[in-house]
PDB file of N, CA and C in Angstrom:
ATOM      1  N   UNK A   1       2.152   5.513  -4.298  1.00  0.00           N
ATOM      2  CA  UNK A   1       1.700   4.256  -4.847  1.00  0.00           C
ATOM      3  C   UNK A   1       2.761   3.168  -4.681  1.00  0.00           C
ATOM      4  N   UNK A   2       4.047   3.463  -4.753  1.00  0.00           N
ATOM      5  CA  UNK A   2       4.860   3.080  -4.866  1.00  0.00           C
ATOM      6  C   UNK A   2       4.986   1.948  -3.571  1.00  0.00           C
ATOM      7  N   UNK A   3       4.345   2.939  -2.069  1.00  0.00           N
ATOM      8  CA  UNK A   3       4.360   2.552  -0.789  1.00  0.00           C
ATOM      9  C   UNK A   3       3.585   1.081  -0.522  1.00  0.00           C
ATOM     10  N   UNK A   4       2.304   1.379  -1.353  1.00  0.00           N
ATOM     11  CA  UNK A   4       1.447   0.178  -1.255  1.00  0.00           C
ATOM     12  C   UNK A   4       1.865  -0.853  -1.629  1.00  0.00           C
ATOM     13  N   UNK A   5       2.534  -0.949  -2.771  1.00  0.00           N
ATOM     14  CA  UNK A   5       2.969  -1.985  -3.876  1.00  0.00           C
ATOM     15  C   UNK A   5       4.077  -2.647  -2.818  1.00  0.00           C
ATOM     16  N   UNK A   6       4.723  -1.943  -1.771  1.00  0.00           N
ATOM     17  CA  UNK A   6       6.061  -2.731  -1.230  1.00  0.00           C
ATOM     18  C   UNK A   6       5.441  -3.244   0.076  1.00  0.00           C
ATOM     19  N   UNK A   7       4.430  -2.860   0.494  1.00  0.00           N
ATOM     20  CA  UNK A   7       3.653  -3.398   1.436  1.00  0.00           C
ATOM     21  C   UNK A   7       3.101  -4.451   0.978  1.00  0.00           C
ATOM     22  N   UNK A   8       2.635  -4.795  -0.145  1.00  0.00           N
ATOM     23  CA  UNK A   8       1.815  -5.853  -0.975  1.00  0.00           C
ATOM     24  C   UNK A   8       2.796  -6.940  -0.676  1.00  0.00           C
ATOM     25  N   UNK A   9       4.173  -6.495  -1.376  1.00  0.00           N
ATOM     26  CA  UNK A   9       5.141  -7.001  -1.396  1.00  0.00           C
ATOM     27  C   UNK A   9       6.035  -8.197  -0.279  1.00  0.00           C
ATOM     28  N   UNK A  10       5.948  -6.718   0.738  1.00  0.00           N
ATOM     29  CA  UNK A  10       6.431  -7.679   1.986  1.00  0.00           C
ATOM     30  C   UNK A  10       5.187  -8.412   2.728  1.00  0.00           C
ATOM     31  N   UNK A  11       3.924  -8.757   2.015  1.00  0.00           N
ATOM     32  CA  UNK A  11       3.126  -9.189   3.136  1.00  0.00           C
ATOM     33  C   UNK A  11       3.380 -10.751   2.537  1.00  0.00           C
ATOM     34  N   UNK A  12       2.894 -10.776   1.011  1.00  0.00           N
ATOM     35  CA  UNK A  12       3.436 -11.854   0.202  1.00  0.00           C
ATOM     36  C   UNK A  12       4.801 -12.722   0.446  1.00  0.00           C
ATOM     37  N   UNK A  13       6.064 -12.008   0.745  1.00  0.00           N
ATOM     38  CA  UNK A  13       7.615 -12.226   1.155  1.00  0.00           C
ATOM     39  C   UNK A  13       7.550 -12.975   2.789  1.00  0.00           C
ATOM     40  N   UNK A  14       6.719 -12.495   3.263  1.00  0.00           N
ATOM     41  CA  UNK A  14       6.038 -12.724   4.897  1.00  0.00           C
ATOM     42  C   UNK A  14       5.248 -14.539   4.801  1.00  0.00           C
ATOM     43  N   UNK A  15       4.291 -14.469   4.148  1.00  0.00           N
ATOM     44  CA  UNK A  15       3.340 -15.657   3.919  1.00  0.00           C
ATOM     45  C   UNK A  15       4.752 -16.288   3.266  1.00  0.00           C
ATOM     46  N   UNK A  16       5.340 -16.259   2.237  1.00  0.00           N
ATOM     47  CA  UNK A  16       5.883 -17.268   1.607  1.00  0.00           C
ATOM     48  C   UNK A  16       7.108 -17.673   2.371  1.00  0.00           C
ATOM     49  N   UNK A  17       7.306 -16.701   3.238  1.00  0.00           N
ATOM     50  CA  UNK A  17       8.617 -17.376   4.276  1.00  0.00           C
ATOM     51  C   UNK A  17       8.074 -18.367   5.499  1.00  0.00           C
ATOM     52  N   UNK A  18       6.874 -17.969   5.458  1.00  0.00           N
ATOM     53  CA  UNK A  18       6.592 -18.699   7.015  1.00  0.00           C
ATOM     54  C   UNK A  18       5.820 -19.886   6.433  1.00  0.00           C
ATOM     55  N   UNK A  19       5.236 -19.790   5.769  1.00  0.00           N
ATOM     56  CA  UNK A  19       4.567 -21.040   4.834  1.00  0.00           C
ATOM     57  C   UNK A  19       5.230 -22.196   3.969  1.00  0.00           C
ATOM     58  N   UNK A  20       6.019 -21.567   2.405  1.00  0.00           N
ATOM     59  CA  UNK A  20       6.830 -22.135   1.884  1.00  0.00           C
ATOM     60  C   UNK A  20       7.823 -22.072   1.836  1.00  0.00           C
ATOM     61  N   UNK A  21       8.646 -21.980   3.045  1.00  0.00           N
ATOM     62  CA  UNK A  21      10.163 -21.820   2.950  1.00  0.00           C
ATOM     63  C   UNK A  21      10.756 -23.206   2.626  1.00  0.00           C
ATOM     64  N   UNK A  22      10.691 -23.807   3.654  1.00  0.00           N
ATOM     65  CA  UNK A  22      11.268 -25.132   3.310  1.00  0.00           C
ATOM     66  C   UNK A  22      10.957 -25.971   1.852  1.00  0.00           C
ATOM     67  N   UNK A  23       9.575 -25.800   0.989  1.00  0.00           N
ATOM     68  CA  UNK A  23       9.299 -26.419  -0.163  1.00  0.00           C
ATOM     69  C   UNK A  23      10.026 -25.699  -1.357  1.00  0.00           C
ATOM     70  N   UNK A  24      10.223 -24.494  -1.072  1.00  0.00           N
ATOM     71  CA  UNK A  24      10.910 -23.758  -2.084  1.00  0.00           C
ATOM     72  C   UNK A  24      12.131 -23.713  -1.709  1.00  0.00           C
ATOM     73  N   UNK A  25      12.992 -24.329  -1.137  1.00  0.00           N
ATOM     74  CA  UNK A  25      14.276 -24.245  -1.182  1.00  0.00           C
ATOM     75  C   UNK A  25      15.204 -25.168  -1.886  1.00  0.00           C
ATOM     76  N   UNK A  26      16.376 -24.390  -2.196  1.00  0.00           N
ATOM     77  CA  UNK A  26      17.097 -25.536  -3.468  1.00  0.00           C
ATOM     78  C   UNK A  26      18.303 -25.948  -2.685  1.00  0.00           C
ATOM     79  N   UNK A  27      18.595 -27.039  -2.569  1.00  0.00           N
ATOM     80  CA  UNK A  27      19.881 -27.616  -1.868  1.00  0.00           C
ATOM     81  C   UNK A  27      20.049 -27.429  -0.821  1.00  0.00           C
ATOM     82  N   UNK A  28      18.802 -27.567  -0.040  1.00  0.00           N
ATOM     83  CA  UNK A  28      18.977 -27.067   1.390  1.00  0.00           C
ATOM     84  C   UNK A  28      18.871 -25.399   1.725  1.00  0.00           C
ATOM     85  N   UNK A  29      19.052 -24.653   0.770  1.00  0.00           N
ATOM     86  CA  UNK A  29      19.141 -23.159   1.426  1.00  0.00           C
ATOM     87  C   UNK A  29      17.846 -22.859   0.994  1.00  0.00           C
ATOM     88  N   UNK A  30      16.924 -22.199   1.815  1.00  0.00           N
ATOM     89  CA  UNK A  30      16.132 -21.145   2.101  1.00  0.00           C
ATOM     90  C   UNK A  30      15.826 -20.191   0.967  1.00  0.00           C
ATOM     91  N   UNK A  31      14.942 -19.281   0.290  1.00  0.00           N
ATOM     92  CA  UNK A  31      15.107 -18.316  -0.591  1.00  0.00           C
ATOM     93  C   UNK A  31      14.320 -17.208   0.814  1.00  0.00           C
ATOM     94  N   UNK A  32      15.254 -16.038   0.693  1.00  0.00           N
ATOM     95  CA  UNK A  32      14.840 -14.865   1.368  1.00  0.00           C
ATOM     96  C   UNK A  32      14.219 -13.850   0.669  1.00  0.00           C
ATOM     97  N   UNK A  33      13.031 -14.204   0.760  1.00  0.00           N
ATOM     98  CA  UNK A  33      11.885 -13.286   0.203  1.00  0.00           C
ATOM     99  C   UNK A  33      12.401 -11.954   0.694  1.00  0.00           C
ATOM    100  N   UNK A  34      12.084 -11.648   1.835  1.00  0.00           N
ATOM    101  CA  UNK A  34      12.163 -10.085   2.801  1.00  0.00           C
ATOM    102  C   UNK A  34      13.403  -9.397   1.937  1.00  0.00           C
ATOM    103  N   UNK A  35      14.676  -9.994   2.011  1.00  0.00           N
ATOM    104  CA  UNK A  35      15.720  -9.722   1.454  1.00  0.00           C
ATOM    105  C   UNK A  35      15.314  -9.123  -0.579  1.00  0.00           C
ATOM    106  N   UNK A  36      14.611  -9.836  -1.131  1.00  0.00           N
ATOM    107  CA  UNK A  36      13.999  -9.215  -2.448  1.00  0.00           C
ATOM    108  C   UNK A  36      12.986  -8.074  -2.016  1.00  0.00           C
ATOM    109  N   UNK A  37      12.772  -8.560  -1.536  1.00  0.00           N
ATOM    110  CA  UNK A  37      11.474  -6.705  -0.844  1.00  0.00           C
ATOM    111  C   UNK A  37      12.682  -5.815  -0.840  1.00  0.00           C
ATOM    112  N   UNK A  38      13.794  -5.995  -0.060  1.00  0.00           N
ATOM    113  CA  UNK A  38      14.310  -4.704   0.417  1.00  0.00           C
ATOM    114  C   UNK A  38      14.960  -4.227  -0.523  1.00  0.00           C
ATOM    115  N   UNK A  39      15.991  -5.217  -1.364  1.00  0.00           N
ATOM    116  CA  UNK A  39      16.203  -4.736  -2.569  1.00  0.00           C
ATOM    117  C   UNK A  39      15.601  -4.287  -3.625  1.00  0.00           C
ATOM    118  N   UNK A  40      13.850  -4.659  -3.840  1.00  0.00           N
ATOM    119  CA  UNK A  40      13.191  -3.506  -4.372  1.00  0.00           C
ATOM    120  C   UNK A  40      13.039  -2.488  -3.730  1.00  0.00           C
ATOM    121  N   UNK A  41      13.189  -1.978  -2.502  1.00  0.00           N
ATOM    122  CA  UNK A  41      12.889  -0.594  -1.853  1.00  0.00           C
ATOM    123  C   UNK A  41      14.043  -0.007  -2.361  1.00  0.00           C
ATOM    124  N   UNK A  42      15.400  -0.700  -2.092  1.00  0.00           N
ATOM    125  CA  UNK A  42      16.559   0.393  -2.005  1.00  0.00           C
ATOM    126  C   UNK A  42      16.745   0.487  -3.567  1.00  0.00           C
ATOM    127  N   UNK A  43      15.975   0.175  -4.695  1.00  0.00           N
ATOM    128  CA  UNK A  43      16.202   0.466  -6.413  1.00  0.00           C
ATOM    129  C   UNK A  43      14.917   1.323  -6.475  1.00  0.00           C
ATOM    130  N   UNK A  44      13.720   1.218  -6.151  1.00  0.00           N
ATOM    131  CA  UNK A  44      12.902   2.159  -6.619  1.00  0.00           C
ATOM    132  C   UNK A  44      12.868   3.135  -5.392  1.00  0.00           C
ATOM    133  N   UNK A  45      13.111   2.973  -4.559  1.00  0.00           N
ATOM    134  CA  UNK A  45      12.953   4.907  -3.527  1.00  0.00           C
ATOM    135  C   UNK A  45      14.223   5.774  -3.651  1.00  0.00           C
ATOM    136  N   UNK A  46      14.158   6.707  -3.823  1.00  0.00           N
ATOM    137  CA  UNK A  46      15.388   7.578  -3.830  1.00  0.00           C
ATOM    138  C   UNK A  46      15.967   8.390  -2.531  1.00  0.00           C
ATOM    139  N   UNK A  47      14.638   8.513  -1.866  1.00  0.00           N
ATOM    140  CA  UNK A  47      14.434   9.687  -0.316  1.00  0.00           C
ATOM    141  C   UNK A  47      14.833   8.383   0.837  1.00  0.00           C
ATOM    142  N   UNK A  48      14.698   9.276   1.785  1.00  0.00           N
ATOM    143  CA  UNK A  48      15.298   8.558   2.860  1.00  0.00           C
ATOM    144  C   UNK A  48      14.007   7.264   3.241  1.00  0.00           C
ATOM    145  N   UNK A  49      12.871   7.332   2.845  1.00  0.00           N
ATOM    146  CA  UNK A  49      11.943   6.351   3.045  1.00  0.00           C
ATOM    147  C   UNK A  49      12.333   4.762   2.388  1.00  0.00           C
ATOM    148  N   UNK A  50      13.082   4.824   2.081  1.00  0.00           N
ATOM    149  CA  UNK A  50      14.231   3.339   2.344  1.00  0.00           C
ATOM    150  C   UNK A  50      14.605   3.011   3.356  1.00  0.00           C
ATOM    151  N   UNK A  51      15.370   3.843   3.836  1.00  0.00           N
ATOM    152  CA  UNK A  51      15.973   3.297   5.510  1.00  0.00           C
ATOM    153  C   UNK A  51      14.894   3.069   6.662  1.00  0.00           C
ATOM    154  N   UNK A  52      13.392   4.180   5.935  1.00  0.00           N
ATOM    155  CA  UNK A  52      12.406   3.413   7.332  1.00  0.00           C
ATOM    156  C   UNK A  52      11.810   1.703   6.635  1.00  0.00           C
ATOM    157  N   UNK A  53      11.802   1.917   4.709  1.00  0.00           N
ATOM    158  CA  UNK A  53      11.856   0.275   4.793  1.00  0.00           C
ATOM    159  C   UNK A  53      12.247  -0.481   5.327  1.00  0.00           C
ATOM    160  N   UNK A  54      13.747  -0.433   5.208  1.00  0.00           N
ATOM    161  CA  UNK A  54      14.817  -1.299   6.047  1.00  0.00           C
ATOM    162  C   UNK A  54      14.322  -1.841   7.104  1.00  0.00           C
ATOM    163  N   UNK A  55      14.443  -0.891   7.929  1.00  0.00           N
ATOM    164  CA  UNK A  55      13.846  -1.297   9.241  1.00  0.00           C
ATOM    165  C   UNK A  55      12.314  -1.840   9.500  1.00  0.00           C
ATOM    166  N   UNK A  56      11.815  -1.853   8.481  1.00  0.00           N
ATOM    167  CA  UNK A  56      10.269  -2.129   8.977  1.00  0.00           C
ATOM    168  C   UNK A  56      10.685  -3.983   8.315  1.00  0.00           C
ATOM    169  N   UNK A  57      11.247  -3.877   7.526  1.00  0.00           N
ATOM    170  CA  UNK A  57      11.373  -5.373   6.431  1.00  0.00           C
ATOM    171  C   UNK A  57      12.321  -6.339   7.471  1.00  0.00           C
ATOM    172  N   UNK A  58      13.529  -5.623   8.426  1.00  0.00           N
ATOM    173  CA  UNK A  58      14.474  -6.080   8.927  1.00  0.00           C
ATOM    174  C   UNK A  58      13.572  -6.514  10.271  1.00  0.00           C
ATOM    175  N   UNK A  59      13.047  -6.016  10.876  1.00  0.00           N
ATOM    176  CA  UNK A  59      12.045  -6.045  11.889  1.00  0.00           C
ATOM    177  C   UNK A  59      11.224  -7.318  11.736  1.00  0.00           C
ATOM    178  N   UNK A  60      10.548  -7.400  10.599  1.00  0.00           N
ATOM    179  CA  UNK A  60       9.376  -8.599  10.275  1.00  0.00           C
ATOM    180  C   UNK A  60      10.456  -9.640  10.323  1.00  0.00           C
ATOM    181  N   UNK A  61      11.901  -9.816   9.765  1.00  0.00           N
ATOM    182  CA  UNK A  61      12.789 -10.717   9.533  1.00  0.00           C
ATOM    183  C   UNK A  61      12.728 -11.232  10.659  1.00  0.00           C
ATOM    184  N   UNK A  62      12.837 -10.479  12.074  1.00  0.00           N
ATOM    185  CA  UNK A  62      13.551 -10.776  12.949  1.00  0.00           C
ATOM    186  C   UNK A  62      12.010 -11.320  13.499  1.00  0.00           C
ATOM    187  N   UNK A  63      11.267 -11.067  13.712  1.00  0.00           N
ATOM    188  CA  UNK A  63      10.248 -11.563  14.300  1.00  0.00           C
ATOM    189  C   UNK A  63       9.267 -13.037  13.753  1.00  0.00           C
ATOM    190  N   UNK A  64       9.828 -13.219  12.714  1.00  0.00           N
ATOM    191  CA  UNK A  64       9.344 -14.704  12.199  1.00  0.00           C
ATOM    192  C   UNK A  64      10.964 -15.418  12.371  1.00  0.00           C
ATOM    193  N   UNK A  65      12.018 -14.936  12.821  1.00  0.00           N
ATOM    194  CA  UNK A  65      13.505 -15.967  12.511  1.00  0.00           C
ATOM    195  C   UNK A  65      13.298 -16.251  14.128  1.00  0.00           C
ATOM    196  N   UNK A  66      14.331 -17.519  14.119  1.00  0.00           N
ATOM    197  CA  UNK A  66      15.055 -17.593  16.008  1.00  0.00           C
ATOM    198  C   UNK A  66      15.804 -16.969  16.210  1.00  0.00           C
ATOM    199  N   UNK A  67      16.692 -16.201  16.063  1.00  0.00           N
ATOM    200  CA  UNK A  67      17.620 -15.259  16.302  1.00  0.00           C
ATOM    201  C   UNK A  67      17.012 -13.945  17.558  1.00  0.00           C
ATOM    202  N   UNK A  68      17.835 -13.396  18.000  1.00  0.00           N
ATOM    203  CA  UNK A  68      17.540 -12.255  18.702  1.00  0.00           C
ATOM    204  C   UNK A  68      16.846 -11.186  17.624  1.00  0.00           C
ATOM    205  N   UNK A  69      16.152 -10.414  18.144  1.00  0.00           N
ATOM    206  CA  UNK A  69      15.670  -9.312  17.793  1.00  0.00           C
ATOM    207  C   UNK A  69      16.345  -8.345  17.917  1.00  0.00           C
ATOM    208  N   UNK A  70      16.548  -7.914  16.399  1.00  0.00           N
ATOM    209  CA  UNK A  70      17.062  -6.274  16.202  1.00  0.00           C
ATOM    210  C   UNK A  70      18.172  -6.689  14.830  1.00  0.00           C
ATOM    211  N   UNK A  71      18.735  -7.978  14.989  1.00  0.00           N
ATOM    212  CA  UNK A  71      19.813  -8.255  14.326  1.00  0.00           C
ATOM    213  C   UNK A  71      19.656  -7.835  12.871  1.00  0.00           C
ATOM    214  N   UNK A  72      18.615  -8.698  12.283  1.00  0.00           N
ATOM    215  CA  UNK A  72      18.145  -8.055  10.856  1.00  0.00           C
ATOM    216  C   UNK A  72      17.763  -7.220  10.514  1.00  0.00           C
ATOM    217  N   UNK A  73      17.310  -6.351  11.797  1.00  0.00           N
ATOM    218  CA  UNK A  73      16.982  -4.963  11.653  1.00  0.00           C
ATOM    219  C   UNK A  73      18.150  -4.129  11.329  1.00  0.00           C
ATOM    220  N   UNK A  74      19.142  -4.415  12.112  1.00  0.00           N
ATOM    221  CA  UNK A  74      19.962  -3.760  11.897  1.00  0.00           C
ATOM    222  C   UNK A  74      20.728  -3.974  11.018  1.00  0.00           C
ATOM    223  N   UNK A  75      21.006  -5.166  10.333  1.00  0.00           N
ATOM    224  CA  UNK A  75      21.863  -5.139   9.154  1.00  0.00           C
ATOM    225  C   UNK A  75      21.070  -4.873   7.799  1.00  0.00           C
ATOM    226  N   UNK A  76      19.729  -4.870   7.857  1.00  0.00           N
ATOM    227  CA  UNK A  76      18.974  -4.311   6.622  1.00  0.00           C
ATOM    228  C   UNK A  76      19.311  -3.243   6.382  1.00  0.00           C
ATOM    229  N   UNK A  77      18.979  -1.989   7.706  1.00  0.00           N
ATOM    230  CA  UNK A  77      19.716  -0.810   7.780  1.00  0.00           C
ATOM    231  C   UNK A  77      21.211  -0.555   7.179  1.00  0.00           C
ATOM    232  N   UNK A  78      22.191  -0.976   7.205  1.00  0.00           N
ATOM    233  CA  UNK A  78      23.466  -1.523   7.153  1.00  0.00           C
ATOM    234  C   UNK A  78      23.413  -1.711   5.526  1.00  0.00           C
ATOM    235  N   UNK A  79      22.383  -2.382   4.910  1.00  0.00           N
ATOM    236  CA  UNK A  79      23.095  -3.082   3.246  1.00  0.00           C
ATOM    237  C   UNK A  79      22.225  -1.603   2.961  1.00  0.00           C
ATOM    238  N   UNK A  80      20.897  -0.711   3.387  1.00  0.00           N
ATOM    239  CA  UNK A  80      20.924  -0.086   2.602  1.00  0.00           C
ATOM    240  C   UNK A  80      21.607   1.387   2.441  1.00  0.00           C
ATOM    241  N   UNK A  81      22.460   1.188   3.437  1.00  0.00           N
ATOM    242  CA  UNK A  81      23.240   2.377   3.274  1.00  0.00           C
ATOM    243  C   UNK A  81      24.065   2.158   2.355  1.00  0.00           C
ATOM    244  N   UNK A  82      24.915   1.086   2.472  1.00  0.00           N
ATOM    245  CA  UNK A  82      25.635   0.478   1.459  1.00  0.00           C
ATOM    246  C   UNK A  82      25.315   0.334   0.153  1.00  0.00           C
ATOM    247  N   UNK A  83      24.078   0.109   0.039  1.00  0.00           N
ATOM    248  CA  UNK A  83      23.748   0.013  -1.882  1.00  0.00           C
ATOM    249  C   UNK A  83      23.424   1.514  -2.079  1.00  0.00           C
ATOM    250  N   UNK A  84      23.044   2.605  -1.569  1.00  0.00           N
ATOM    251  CA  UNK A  84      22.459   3.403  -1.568  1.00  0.00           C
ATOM    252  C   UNK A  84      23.876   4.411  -2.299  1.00  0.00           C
ATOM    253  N   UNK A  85      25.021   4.011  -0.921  1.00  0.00           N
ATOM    254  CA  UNK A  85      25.954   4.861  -1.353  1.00  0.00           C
ATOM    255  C   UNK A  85      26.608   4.108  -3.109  1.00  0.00           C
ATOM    256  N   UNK A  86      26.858   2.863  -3.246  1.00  0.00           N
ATOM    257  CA  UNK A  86      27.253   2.543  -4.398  1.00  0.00           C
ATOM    258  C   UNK A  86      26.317   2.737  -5.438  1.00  0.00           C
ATOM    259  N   UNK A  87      25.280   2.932  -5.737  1.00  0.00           N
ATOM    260  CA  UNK A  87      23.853   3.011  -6.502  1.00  0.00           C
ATOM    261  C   UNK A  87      23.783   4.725  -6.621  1.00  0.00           C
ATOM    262  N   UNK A  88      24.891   5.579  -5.920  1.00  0.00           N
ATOM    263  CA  UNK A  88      24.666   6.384  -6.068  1.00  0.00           C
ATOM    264  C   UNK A  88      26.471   6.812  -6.579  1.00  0.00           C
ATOM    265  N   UNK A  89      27.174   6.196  -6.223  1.00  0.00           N
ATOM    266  CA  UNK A  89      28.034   6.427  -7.226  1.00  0.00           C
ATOM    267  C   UNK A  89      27.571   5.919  -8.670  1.00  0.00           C
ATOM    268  N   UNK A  90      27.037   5.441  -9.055  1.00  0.00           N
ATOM    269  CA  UNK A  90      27.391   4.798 -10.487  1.00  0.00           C
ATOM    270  C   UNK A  90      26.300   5.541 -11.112  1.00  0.00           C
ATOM    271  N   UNK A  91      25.648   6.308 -10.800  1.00  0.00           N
ATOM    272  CA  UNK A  91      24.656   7.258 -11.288  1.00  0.00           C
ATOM    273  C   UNK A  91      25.563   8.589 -11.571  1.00  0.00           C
ATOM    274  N   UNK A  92      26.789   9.085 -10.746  1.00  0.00           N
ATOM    275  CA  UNK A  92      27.285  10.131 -10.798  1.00  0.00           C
ATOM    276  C   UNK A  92      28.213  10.107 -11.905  1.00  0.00           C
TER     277      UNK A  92
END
């Protein structure tokens, strides 16, 4: 259930980036929806089905940004190893 709800999630994070990015931004910066998706994946999944979030959330990033493709893919990958391992110290 959990799966649907982050799909809901990033489709919503998707529309509101490509739609209202610029009206919702404060002082010039942007709010990164995709980036709140992923950080709900990497707090509510525990199994490795985070890191295929990552990549599916980092992927959509890259395909609505100008940037090359792969970049956000790959650093989504990248923060959730990183929160994963600290999120898992502070549990121990």
């Amino acid at each position: 259930m959990i799966h649907i709800g982050l799909a809901l999630m990033a489709y919503v994070a998707i529309v509101l980036d490509v739609g209202a990015r610029s009206e919702l931004s404060l002082y010039g910066v942007p709010p990164q929806f995709l980036l709140l998706t992923l950080s709900v994946a990497v707090v509510c999944l525990r199994d490795n089905s985070a890191i295929v979030w990552a990549a599916v959330i980092g992927f959509l990033a890259d395909c609505i940004s100008n940037g090359p493709l792969g970049v956000s893919m790959f650093c989504s990958i990248i923060t959730v190893f990183a929160l994963r391992k600290k999120i898992g110290r502070a549990h121990v």
